[in-house]
N, C-alpha and C. Protein backbone atom coordinates (compact mmCIF):
# COMPACT_ATOMS: atom_id res chain seq x y z
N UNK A 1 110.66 56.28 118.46
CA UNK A 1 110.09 57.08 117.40
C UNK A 1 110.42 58.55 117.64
N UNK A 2 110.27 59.22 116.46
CA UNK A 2 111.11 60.84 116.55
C UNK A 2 110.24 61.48 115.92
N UNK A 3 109.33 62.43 116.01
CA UNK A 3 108.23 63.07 115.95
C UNK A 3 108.94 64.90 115.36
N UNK A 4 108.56 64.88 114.01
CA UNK A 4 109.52 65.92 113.70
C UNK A 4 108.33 67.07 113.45
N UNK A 5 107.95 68.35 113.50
CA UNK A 5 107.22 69.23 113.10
C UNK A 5 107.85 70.36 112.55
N UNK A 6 107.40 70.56 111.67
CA UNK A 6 107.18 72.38 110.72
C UNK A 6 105.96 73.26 110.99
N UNK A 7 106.43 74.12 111.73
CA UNK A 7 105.52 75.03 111.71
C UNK A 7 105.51 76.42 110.87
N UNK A 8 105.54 76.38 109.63
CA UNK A 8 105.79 76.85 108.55
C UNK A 8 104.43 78.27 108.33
N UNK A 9 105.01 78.48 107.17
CA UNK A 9 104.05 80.22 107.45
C UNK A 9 102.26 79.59 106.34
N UNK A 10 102.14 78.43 106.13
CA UNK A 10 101.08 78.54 105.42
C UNK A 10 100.46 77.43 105.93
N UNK A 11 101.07 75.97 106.34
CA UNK A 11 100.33 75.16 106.95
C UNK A 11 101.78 74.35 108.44
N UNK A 12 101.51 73.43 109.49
CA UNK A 12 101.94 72.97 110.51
C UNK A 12 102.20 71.76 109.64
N UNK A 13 103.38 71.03 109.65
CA UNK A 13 103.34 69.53 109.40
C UNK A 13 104.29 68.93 110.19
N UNK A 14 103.81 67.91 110.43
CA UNK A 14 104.03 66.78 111.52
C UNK A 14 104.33 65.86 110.97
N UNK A 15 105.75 64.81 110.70
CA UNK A 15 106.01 63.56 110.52
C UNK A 15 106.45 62.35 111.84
N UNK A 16 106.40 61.29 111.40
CA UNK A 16 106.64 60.33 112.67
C UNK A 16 107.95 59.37 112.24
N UNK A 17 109.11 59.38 112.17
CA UNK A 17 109.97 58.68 111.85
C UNK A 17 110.21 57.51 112.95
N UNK A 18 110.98 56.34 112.28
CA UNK A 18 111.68 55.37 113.19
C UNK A 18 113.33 55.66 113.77
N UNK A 19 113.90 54.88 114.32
CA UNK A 19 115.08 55.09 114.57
C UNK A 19 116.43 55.14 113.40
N UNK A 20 115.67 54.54 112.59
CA UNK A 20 116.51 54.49 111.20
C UNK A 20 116.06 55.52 110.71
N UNK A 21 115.21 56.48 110.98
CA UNK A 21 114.47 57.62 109.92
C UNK A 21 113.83 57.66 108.56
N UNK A 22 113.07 56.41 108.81
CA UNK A 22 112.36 56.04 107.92
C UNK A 22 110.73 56.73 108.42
N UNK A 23 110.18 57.27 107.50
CA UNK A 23 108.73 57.81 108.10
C UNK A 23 108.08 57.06 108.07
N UNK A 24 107.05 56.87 109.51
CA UNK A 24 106.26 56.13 109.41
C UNK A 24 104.38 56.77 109.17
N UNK A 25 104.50 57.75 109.34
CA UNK A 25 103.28 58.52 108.80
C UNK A 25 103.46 59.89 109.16
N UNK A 26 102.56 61.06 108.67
CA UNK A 26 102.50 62.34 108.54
C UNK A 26 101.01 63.02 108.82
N UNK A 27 101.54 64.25 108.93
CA UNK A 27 100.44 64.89 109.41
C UNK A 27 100.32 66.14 108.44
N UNK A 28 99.14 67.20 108.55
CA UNK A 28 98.83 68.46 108.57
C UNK A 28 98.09 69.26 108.80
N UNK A 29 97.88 70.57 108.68
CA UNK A 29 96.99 71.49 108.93
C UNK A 29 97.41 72.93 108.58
N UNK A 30 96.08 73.31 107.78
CA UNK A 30 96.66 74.69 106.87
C UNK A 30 96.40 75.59 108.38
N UNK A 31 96.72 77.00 107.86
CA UNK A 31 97.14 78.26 108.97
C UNK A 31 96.14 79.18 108.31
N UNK A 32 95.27 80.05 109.35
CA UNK A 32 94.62 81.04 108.47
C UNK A 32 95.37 82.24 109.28
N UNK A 33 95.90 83.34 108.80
CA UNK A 33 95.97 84.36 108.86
C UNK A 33 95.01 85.70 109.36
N UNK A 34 95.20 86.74 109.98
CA UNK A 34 94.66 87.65 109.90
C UNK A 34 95.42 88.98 109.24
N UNK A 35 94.77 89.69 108.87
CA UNK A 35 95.33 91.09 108.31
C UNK A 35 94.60 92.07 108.48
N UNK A 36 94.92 92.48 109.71
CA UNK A 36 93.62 93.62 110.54
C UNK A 36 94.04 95.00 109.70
N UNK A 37 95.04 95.39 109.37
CA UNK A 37 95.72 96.67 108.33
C UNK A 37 96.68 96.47 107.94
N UNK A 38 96.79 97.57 106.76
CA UNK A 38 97.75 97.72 105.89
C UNK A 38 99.03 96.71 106.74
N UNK A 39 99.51 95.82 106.17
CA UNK A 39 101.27 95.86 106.71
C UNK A 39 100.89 95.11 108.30
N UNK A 40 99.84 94.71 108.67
CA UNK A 40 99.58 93.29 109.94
C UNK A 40 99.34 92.56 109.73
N UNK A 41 100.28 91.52 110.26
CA UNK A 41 100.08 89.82 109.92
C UNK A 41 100.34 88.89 111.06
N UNK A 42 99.16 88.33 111.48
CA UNK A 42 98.83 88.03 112.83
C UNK A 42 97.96 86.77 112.76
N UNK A 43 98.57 85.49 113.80
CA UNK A 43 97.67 84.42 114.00
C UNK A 43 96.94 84.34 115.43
N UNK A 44 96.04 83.61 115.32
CA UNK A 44 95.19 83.59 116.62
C UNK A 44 96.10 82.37 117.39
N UNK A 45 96.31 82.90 118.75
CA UNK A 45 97.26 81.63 119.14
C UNK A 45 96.56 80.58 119.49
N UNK A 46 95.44 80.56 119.87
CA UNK A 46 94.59 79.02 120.04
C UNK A 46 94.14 78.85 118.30
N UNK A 47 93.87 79.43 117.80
CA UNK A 47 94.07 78.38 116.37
C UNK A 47 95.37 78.09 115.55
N UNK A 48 96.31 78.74 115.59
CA UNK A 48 98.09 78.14 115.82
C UNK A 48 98.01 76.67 116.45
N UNK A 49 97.82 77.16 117.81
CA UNK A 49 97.72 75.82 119.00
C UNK A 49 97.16 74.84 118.44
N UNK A 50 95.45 74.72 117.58
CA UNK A 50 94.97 73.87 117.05
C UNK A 50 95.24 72.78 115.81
N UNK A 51 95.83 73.47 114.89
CA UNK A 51 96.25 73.78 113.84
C UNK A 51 97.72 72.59 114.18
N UNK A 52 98.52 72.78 115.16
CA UNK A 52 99.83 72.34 116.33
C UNK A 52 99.10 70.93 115.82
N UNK A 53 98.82 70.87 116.96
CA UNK A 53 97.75 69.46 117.43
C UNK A 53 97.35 68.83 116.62
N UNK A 54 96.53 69.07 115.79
CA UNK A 54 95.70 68.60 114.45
C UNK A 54 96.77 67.93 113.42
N UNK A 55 98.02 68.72 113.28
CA UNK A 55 99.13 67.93 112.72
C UNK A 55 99.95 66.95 113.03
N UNK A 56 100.22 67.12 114.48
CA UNK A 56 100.95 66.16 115.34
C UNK A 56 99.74 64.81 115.64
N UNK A 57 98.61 65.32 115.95
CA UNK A 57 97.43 64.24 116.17
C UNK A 57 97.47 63.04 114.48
N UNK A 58 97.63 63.99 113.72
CA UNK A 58 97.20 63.21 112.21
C UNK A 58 98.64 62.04 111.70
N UNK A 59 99.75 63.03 112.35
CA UNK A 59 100.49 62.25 112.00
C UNK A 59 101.01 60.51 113.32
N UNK A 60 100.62 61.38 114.15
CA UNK A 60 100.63 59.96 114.97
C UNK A 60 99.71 58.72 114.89
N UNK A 61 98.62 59.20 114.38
CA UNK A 61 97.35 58.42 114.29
C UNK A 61 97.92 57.45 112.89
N UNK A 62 98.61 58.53 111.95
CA UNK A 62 99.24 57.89 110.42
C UNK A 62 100.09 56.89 110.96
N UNK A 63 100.87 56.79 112.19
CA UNK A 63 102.06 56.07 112.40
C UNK A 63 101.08 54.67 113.02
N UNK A 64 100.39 54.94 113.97
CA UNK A 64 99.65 54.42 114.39
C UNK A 64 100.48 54.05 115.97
N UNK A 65 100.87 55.08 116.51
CA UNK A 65 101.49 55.26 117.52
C UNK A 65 100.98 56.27 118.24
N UNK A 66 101.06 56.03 119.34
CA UNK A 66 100.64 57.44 120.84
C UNK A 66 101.68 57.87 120.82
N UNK A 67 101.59 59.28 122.05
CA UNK A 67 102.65 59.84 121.96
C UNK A 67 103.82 59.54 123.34
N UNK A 68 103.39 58.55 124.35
CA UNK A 68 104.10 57.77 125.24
C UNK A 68 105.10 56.71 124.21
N UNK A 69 104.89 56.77 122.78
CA UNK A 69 106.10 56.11 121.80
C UNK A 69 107.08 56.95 121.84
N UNK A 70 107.18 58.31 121.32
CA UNK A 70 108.09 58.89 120.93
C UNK A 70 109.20 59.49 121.95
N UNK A 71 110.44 59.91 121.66
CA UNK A 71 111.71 59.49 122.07
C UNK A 71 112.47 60.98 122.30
N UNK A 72 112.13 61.87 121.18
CA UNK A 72 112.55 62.95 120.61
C UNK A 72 111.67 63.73 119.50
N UNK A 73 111.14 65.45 120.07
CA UNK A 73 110.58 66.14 119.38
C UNK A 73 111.52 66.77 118.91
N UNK A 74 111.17 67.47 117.35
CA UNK A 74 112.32 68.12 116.95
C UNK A 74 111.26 69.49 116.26
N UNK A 75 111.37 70.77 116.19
CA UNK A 75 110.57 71.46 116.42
C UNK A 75 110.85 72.75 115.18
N UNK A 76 110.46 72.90 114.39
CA UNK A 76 111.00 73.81 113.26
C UNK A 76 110.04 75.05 113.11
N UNK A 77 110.28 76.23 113.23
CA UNK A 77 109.49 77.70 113.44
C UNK A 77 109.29 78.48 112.54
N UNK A 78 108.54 79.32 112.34
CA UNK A 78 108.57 80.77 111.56
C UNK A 78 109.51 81.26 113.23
N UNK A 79 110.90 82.15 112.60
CA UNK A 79 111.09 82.63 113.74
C UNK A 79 111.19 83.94 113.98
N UNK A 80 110.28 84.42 113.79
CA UNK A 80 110.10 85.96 114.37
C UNK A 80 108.86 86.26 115.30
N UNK A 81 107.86 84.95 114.36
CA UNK A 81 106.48 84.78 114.94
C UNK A 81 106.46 84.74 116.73
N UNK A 82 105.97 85.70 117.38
CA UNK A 82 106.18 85.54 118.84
C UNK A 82 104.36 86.06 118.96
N UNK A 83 104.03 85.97 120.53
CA UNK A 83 103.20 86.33 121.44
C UNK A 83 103.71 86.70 122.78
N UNK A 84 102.75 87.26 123.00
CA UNK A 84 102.93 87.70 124.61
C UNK A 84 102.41 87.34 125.55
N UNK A 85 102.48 86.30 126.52
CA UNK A 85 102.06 85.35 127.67
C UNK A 85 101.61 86.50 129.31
N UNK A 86 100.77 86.38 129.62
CA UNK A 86 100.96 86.81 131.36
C UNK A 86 101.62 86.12 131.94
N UNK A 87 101.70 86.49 133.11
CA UNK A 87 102.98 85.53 134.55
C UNK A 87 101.75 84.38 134.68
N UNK A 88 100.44 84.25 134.48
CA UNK A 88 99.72 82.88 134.47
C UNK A 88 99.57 81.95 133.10
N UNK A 89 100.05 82.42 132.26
CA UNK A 89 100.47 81.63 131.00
C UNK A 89 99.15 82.03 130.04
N UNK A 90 98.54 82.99 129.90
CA UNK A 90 97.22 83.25 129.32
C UNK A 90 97.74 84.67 128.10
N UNK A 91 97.61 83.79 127.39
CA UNK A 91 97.90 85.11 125.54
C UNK A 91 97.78 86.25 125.98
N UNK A 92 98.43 87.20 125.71
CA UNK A 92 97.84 88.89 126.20
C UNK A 92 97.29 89.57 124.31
N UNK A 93 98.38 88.41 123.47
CA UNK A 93 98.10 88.97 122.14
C UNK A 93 98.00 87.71 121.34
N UNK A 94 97.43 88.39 119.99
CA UNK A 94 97.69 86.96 118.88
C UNK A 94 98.97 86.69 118.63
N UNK A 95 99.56 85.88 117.69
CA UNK A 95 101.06 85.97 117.77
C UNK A 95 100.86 86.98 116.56
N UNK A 96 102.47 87.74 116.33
CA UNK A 96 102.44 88.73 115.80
C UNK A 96 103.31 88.29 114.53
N UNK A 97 102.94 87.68 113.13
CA UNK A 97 103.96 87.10 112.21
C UNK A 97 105.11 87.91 112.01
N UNK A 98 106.21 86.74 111.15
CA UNK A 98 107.38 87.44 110.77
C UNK A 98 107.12 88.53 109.79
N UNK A 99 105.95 88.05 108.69
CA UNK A 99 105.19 89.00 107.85
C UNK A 99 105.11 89.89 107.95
N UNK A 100 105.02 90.53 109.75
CA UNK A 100 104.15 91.60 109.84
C UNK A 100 105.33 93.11 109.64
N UNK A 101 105.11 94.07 109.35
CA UNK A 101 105.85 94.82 109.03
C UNK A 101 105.01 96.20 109.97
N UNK A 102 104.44 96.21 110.83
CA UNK A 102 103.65 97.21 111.60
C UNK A 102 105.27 98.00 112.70
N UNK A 103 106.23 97.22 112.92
CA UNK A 103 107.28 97.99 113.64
C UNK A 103 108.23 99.13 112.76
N UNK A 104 108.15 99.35 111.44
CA UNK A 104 109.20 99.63 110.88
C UNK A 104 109.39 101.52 111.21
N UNK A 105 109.12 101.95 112.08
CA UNK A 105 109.23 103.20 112.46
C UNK A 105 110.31 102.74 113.95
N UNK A 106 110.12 101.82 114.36
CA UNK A 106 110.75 101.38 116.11
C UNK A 106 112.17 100.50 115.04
N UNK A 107 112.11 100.40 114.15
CA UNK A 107 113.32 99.58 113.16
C UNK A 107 114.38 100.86 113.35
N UNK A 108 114.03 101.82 112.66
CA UNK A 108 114.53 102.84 112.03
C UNK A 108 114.90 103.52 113.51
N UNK A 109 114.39 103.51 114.37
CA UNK A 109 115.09 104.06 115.36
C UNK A 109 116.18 103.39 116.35
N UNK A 110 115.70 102.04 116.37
CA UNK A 110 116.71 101.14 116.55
C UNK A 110 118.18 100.93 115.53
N UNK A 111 117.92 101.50 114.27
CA UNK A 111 119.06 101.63 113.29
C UNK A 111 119.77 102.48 113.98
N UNK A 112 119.40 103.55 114.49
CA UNK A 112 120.43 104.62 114.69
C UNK A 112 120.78 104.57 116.32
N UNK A 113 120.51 103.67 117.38
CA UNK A 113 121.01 103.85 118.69
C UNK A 113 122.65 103.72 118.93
N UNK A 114 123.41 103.99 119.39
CA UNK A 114 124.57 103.90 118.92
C UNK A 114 124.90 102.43 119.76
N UNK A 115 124.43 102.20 120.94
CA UNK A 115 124.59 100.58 121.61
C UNK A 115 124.31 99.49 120.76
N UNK A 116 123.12 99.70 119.77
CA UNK A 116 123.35 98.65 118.74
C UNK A 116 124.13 99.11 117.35
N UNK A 117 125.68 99.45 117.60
CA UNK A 117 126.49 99.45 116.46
C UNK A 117 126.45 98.33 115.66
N UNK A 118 126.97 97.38 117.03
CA UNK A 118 127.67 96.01 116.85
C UNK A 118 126.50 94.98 116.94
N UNK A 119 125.18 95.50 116.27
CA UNK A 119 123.96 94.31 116.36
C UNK A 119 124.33 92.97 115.87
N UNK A 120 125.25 92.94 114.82
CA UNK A 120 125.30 91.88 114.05
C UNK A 120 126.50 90.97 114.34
N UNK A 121 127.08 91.42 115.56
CA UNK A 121 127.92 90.57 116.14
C UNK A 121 127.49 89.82 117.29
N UNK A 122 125.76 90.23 117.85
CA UNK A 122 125.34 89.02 118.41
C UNK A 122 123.81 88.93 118.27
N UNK A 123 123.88 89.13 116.73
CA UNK A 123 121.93 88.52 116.51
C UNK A 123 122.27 88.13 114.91
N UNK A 124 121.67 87.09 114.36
CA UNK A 124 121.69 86.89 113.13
C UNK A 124 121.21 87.75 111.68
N UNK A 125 121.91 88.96 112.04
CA UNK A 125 121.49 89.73 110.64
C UNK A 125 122.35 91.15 111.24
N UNK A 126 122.81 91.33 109.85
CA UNK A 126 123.61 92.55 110.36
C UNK A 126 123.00 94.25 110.84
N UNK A 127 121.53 93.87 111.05
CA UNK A 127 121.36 95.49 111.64
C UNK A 127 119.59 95.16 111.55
N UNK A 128 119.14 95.56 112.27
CA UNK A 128 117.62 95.38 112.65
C UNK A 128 116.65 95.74 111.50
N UNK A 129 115.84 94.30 111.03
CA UNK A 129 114.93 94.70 110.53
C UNK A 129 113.38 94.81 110.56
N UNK A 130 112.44 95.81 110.55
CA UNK A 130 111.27 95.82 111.16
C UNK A 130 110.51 94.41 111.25
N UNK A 131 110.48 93.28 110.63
CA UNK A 131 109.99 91.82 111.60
C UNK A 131 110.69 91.38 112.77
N UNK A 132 111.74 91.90 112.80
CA UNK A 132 113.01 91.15 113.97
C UNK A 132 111.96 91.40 115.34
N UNK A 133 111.59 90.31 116.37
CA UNK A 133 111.45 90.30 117.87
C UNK A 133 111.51 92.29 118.48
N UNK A 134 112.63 92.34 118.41
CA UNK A 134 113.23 93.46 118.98
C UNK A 134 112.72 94.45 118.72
N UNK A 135 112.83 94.99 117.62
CA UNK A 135 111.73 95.80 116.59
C UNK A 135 110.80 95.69 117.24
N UNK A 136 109.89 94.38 116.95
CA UNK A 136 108.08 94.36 117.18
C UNK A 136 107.88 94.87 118.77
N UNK A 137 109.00 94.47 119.63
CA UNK A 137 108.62 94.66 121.05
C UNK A 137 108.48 96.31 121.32
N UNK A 138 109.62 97.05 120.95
CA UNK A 138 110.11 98.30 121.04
C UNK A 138 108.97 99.26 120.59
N UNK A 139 107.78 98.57 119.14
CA UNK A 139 107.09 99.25 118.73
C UNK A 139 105.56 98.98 119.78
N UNK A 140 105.62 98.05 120.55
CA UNK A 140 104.87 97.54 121.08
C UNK A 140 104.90 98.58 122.40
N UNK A 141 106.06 98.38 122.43
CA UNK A 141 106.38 99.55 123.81
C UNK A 141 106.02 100.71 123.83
N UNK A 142 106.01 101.48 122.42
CA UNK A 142 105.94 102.46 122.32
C UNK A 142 104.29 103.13 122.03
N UNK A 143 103.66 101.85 121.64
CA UNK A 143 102.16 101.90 121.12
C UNK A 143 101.76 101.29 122.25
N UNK A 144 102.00 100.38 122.67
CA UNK A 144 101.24 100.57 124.38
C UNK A 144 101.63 100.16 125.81
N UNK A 145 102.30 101.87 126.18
CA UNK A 145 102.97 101.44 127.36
C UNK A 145 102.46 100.88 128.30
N UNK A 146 103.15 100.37 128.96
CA UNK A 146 102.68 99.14 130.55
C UNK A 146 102.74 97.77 129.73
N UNK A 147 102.23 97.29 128.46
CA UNK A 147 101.49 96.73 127.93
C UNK A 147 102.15 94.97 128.56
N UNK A 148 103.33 94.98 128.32
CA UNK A 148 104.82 94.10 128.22
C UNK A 148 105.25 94.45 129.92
N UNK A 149 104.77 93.86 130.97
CA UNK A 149 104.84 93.81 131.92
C UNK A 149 106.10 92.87 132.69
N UNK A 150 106.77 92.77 133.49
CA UNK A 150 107.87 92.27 134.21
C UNK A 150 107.90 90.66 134.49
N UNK A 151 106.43 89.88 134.98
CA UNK A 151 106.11 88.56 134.53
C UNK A 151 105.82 88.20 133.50
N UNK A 152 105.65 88.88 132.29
CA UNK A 152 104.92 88.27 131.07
C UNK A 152 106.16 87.73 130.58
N UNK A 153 105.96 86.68 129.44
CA UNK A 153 106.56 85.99 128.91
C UNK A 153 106.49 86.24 127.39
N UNK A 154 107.39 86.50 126.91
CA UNK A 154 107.75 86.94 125.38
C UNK A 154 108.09 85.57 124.84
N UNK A 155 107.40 85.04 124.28
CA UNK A 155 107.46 83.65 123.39
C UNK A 155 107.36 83.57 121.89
N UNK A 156 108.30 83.17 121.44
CA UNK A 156 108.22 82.82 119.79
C UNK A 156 107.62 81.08 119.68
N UNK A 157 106.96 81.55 118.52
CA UNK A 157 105.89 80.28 118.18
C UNK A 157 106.26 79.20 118.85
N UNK A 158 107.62 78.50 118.41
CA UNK A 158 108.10 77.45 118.78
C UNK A 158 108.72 76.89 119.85
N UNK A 159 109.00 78.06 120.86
CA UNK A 159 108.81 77.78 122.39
C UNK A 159 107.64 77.91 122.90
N UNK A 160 106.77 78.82 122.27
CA UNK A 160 105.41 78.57 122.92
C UNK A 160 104.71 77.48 123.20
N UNK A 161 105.33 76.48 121.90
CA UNK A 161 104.79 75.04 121.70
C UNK A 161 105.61 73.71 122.08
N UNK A 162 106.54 74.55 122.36
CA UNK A 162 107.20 73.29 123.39
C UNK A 162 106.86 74.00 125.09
N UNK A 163 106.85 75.27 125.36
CA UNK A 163 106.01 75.03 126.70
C UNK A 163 104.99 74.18 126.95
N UNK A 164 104.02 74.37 126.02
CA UNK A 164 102.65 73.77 126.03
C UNK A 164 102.93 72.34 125.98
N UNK A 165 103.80 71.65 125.62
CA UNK A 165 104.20 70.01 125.39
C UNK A 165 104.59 69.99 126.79
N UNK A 166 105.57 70.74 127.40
CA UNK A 166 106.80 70.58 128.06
C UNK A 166 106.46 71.15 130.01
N UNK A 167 105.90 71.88 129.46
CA UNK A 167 106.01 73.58 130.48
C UNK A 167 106.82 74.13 130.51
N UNK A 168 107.79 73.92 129.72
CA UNK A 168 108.93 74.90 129.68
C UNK A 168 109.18 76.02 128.72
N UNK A 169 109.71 76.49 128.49
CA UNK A 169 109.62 77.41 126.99
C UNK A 169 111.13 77.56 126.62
N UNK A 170 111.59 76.21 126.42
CA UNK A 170 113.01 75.84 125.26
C UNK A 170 112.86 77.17 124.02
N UNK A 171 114.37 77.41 123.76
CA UNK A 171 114.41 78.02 122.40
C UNK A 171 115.96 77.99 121.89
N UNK A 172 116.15 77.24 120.68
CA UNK A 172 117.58 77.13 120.57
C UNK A 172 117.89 78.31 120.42
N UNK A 173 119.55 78.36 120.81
CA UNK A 173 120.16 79.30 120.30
C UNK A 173 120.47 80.36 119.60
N UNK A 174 119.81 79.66 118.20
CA UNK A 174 120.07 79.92 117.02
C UNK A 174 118.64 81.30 116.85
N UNK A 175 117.46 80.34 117.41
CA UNK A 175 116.58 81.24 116.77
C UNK A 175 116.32 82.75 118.20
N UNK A 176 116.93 82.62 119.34
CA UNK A 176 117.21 83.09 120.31
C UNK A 176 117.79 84.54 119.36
N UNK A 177 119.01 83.92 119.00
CA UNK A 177 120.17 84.98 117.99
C UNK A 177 119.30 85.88 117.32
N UNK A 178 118.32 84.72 116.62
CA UNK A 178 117.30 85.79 115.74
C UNK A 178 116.75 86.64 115.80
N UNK A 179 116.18 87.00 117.51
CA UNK A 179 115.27 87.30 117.68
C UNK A 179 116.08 89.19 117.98
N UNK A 180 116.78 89.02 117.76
CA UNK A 180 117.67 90.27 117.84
C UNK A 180 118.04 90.92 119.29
């Protein structure tokens, strides 16, 4: 069995396919948001986490399978959505959405560094925009130094949630690229 999830910007869904990819049941769970100001868009990572679970739980229960069945997770993100981990694996922040537009002053200065000429020859978009990883960190840096410490762990949603499956914190390529 192949256990596929969306972790999408309004609700988590979880399906349970066979080897032929036929579904055998589904899951979900809506997402609540916060919006502490103008232009912040932010989830609580233990209700993310819950929210995780609650979909993957619904849809396995739909299949009527545990999860010592399945074979292969396949893992689909908001990908900008990150948090910030300590060196003991404990949230330092909520995750910070792709939504959120609170970096776009650390954007604009990142537009003009001259080392990122060539941004778009190794991140997926041709020149930094205030949701991009990079951005949010830089503004993070700048709003609170120390904050982003040498063990902490910079995680986007969907490695966060395959650590938590895994202990590892997988992140393809692709959304790696993204993250600028």
């Amino acid at each position: 069995m192949i256990l596929a999830v969306d972790c999408g910007s309004t609700s988590f869904k979880a399906a349970v396919f066979d080897l032929r990819l036929k579904m055998k049941g589904e899951g979900a769970a809506a997402l609540s948001h916060d919006y502490p100001a103008a232009g912040l868009v932010e989830l609580e990572v233990e209700g993310a986490a819950s929210a995780f679970g609650e979909a993957v739980a619904g849809a396995l229960r739909a299949a009527s399978i545990g999860a010592s069945s399945l074979l292969a997770v396949a893992i689909t993100s908001q990908a900008q959505t990150f948090t910030v981990r300590d060196g003991r694996g404990r949230p330092k922040m909520r995750y910070i959405s792709w939504q959120d537009q609170r970096a776009v002053s650390a954007c604009a200065a990142l537009r003009e560094t001259p080392s990122l000429a060539d941004f778009g020859r190794h991140a997926s978009f041709g020149s930094p925009l205030a949701a991009l990883q990079i951005c949010q960190i830089m503004h993070l840096r700048r709003t609170r130094p120390g904050f982003i410490r040498r063990d902490d762990m910079v995680l986007k949603l969907s490695a966060d949630f395959v650590r938590r499956l895994t202990g590892e914190p997988v992140l393809d390529d692709n959304l790696a690229a993204m993250s600028g």
